[in-house]
PDB file of N, CA and C in Angstrom:
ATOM      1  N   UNK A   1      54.082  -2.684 -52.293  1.00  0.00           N
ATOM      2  CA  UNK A   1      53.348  -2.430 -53.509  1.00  0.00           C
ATOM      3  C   UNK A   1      52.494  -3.608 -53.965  1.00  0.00           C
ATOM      4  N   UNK A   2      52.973  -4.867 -53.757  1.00  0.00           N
ATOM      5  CA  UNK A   2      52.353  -6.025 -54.382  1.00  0.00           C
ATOM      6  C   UNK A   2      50.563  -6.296 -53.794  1.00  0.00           C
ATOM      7  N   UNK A   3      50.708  -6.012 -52.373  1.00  0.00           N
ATOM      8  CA  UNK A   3      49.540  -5.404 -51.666  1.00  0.00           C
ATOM      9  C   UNK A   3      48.508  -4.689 -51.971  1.00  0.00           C
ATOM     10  N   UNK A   4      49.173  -3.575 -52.557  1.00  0.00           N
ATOM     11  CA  UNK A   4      48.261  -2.283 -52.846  1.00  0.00           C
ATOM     12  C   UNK A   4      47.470  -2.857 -54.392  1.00  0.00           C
ATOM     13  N   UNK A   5      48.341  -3.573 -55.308  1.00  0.00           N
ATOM     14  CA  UNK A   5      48.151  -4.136 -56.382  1.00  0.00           C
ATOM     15  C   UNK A   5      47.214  -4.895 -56.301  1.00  0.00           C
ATOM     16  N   UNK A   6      47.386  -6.114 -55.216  1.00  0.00           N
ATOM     17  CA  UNK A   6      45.794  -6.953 -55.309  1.00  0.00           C
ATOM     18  C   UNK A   6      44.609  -6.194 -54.469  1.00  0.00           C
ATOM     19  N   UNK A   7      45.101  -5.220 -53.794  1.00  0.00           N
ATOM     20  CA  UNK A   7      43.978  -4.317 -53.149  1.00  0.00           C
ATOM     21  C   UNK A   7      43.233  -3.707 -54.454  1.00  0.00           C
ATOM     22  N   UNK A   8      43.752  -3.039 -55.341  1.00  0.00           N
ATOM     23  CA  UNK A   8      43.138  -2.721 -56.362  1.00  0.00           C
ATOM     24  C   UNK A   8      42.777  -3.497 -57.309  1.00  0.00           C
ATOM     25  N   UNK A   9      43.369  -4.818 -57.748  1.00  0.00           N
ATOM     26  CA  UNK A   9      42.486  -5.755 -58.261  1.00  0.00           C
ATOM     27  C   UNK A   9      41.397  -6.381 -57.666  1.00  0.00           C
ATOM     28  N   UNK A  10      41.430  -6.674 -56.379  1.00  0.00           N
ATOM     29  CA  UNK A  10      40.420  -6.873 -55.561  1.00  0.00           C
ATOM     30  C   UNK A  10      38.893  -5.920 -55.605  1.00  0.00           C
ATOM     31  N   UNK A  11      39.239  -5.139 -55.780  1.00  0.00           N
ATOM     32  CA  UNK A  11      38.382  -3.426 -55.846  1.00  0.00           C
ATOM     33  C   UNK A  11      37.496  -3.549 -57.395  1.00  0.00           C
ATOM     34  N   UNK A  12      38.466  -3.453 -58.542  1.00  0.00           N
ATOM     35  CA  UNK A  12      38.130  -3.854 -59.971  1.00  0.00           C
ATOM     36  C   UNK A  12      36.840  -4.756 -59.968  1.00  0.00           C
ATOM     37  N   UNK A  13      37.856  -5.999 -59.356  1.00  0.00           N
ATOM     38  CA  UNK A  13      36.750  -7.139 -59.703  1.00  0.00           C
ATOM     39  C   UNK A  13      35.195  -6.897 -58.772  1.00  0.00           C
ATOM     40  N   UNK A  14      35.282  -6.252 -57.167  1.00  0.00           N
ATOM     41  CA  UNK A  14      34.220  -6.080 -57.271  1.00  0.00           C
ATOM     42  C   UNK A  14      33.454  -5.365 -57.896  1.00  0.00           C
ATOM     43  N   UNK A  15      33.826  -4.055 -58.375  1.00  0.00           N
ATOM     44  CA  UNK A  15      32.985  -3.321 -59.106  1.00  0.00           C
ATOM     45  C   UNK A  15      32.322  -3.990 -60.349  1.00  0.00           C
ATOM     46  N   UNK A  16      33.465  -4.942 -61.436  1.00  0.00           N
ATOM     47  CA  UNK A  16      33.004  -5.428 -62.417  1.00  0.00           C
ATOM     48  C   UNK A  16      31.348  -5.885 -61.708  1.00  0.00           C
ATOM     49  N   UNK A  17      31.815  -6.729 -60.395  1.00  0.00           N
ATOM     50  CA  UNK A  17      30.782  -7.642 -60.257  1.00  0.00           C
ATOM     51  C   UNK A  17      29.216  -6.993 -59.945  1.00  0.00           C
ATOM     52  N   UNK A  18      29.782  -5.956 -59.298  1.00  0.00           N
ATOM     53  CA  UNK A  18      28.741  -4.903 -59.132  1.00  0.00           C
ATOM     54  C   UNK A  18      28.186  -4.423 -60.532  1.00  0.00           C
ATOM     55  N   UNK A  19      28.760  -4.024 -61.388  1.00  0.00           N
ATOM     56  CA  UNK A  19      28.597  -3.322 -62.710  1.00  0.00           C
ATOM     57  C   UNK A  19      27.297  -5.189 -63.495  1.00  0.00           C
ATOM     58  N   UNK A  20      28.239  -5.865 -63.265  1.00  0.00           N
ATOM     59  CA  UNK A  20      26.941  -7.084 -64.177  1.00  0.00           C
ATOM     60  C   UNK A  20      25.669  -7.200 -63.350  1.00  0.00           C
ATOM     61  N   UNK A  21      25.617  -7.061 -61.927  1.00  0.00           N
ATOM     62  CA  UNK A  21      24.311  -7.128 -61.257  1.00  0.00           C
ATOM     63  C   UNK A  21      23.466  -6.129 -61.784  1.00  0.00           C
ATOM     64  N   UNK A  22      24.014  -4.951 -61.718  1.00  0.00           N
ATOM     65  CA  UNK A  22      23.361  -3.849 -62.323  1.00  0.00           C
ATOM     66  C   UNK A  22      22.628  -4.001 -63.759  1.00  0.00           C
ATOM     67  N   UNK A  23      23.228  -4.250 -64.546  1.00  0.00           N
ATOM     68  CA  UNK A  23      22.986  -4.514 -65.667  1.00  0.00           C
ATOM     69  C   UNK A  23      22.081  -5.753 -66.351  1.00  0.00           C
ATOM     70  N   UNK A  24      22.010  -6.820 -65.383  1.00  0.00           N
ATOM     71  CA  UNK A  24      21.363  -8.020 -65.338  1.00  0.00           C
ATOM     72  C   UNK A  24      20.050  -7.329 -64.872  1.00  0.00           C
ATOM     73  N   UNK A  25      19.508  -6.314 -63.494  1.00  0.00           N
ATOM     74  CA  UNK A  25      18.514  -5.595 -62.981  1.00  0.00           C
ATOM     75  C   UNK A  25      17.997  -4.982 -63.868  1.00  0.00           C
ATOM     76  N   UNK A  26      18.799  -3.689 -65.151  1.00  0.00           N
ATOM     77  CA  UNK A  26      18.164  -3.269 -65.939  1.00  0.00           C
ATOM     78  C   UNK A  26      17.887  -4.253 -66.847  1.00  0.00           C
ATOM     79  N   UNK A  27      18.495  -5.022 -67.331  1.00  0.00           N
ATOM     80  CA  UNK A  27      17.714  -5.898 -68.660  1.00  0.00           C
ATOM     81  C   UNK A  27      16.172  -6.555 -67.764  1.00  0.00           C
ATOM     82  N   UNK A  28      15.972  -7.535 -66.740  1.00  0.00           N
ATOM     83  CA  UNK A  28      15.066  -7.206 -66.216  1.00  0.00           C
ATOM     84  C   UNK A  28      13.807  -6.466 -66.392  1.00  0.00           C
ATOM     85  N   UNK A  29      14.507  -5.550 -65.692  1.00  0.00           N
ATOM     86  CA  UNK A  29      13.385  -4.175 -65.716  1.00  0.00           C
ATOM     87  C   UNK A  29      12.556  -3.863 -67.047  1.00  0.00           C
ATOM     88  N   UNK A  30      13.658  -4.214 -68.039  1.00  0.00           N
ATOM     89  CA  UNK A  30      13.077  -3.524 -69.453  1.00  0.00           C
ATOM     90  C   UNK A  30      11.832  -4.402 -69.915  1.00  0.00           C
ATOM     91  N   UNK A  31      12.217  -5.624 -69.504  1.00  0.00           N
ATOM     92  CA  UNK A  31      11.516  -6.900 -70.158  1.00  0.00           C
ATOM     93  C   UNK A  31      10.369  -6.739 -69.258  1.00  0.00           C
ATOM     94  N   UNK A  32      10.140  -6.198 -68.216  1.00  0.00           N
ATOM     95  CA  UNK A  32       8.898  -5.844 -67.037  1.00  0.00           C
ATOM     96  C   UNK A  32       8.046  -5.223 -67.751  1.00  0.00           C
ATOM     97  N   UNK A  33       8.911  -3.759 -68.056  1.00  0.00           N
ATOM     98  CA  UNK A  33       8.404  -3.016 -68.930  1.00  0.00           C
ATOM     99  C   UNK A  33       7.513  -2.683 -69.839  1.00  0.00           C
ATOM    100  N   UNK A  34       7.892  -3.549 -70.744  1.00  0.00           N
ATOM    101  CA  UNK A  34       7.549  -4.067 -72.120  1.00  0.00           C
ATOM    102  C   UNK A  34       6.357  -4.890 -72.083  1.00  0.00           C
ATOM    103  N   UNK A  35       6.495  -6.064 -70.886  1.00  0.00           N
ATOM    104  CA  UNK A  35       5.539  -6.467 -70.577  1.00  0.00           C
ATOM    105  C   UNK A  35       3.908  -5.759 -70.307  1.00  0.00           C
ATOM    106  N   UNK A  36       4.061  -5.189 -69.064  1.00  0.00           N
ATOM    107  CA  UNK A  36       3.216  -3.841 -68.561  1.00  0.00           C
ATOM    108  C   UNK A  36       2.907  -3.033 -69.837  1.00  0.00           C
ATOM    109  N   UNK A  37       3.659  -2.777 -70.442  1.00  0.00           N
ATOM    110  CA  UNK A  37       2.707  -1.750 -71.403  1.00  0.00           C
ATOM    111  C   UNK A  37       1.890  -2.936 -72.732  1.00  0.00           C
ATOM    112  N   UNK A  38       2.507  -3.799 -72.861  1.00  0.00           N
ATOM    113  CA  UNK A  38       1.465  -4.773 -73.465  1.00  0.00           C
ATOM    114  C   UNK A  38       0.233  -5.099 -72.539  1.00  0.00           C
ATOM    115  N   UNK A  39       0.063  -5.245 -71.611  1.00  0.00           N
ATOM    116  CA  UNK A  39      -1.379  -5.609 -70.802  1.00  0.00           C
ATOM    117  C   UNK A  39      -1.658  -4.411 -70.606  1.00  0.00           C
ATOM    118  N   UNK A  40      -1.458  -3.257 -70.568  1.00  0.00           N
ATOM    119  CA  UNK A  40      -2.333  -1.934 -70.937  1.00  0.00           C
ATOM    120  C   UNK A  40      -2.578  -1.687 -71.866  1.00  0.00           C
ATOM    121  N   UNK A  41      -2.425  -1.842 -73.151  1.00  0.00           N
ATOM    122  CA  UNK A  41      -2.788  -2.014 -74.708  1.00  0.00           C
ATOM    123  C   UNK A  41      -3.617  -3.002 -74.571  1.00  0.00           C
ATOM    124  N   UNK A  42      -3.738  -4.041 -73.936  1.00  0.00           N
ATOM    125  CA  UNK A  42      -4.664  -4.926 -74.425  1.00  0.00           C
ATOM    126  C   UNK A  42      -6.007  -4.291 -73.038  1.00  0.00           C
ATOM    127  N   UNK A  43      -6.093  -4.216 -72.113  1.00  0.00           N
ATOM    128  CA  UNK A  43      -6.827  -3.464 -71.679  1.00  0.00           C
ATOM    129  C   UNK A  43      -7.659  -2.492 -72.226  1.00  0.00           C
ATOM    130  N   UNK A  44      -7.271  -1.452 -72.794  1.00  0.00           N
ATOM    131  CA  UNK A  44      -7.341  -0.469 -73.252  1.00  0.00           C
ATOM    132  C   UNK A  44      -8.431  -1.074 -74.695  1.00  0.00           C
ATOM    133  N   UNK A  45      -7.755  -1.735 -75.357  1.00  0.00           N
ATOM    134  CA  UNK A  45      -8.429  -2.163 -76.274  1.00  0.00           C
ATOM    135  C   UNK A  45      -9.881  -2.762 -76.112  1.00  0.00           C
ATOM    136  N   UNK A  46      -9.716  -3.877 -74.836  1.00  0.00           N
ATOM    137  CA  UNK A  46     -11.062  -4.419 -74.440  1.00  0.00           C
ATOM    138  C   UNK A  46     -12.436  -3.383 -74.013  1.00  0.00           C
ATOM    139  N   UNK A  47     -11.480  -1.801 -73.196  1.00  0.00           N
ATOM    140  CA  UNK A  47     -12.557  -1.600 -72.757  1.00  0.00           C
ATOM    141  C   UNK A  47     -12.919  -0.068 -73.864  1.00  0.00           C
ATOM    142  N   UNK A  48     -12.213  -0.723 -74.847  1.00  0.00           N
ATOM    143  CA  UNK A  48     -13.380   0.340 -76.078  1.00  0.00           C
ATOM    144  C   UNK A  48     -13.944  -0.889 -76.891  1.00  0.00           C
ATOM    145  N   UNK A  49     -13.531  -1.674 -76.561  1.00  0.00           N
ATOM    146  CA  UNK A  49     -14.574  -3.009 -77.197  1.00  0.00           C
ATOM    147  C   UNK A  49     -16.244  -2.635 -76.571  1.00  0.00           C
ATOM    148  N   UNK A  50     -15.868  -2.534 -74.888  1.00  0.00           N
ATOM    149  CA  UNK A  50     -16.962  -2.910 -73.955  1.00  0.00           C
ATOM    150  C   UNK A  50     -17.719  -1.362 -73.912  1.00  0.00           C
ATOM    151  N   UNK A  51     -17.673  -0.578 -74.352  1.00  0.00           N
ATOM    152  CA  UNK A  51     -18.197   0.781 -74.458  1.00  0.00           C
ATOM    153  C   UNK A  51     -18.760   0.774 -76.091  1.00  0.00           C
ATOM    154  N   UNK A  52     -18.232  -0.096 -76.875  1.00  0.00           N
ATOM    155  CA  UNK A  52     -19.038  -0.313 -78.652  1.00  0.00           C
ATOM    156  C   UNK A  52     -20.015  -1.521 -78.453  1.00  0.00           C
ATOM    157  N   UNK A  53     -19.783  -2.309 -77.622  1.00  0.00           N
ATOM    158  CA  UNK A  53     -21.152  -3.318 -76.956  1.00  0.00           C
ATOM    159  C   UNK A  53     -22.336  -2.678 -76.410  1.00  0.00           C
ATOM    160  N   UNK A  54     -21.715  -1.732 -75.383  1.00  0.00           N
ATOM    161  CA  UNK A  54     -22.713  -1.181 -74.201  1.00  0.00           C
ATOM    162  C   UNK A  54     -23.650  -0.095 -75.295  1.00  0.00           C
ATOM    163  N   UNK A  55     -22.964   0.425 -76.591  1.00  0.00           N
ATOM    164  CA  UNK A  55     -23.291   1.540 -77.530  1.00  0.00           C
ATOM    165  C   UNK A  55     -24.201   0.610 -78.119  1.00  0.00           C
ATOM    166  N   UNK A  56     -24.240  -0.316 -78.824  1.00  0.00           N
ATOM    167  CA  UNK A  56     -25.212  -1.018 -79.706  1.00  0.00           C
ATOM    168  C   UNK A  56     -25.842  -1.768 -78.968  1.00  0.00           C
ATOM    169  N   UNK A  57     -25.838  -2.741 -77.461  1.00  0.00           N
ATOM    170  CA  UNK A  57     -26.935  -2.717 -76.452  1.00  0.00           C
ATOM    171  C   UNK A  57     -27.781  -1.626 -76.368  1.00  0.00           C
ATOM    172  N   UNK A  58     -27.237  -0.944 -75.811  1.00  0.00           N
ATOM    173  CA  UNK A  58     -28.356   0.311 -75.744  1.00  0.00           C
ATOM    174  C   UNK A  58     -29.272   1.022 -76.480  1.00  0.00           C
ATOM    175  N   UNK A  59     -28.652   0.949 -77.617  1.00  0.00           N
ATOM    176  CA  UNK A  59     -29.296   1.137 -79.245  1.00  0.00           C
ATOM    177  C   UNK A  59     -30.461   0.682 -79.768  1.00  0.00           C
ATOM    178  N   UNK A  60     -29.943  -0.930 -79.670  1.00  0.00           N
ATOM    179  CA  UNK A  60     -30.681  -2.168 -79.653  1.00  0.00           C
ATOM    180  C   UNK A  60     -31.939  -1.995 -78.994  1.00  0.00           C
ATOM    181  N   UNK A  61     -31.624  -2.183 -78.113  1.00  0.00           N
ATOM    182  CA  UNK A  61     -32.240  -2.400 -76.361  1.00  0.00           C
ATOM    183  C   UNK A  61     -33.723  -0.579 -76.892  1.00  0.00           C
ATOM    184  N   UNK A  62     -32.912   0.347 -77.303  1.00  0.00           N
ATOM    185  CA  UNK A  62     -34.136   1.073 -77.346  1.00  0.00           C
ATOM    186  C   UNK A  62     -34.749   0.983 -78.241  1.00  0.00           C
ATOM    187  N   UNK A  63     -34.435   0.334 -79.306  1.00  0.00           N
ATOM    188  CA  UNK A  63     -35.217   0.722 -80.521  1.00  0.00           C
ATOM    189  C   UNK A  63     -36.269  -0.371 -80.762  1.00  0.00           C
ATOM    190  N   UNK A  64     -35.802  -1.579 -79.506  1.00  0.00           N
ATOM    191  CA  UNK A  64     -36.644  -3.030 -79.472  1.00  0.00           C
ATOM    192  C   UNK A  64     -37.903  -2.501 -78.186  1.00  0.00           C
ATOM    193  N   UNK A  65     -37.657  -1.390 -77.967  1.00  0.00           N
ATOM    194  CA  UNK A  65     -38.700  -0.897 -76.188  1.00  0.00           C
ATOM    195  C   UNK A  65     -39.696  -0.351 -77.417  1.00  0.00           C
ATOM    196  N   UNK A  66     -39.419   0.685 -78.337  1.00  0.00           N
ATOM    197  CA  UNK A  66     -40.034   1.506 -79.015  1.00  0.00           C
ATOM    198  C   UNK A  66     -40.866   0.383 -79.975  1.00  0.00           C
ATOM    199  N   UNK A  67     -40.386  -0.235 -80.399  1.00  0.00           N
ATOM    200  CA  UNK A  67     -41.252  -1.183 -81.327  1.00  0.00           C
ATOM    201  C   UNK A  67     -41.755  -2.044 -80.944  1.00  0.00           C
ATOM    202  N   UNK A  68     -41.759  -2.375 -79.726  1.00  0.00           N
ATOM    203  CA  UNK A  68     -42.691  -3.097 -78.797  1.00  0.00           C
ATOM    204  C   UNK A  68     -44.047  -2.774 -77.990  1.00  0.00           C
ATOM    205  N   UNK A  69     -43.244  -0.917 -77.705  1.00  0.00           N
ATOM    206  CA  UNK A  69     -44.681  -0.258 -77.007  1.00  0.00           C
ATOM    207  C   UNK A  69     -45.284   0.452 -78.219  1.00  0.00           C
ATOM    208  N   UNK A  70     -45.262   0.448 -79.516  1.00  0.00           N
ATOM    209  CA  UNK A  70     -45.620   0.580 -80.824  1.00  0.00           C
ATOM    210  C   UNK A  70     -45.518   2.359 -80.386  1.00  0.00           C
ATOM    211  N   UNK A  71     -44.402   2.853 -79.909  1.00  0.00           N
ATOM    212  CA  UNK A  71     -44.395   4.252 -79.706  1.00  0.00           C
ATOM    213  C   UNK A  71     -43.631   4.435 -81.679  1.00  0.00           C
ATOM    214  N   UNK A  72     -43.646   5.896 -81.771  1.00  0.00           N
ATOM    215  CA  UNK A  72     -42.954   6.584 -82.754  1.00  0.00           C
ATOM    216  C   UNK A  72     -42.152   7.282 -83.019  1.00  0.00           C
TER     217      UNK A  72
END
């Protein structure tokens, strides 16, 4: 019996050890996560910045062609 006893403590402890790797991987992961969706928010943000630039360039840009070729 004393056998079978550290066979199964033996067993325990690896699983514990298994069980904290695991858990060390998800905390990890989350913090990846979290990360990644912050640099897609900020992405995201820049390129409706760069589409309200390209909108008032273009704007700009025609209304400076028109008053240059003295069109109406």
């Amino acid at each position: 019996m004393p056998d079978e006893a550290r066979r199964i403590d033996d067993k325990l402890t690896e699983v514990l050890t298994s069980q904290a790797r695991i858990e060390a991987k998800m905390d990890a992961f989350t913090v990846q996560k979290d990360d990644h969706e912050k640099r897609l928010r900020t992405l995201e943000t820049w390129r409706l910045l760069q589409v309200g630039a390209a909108l008032a360039a273009g704007t700009g840009g025609g209304a400076l062609v028109k008053l240059l070729s003295g069109g109406s």
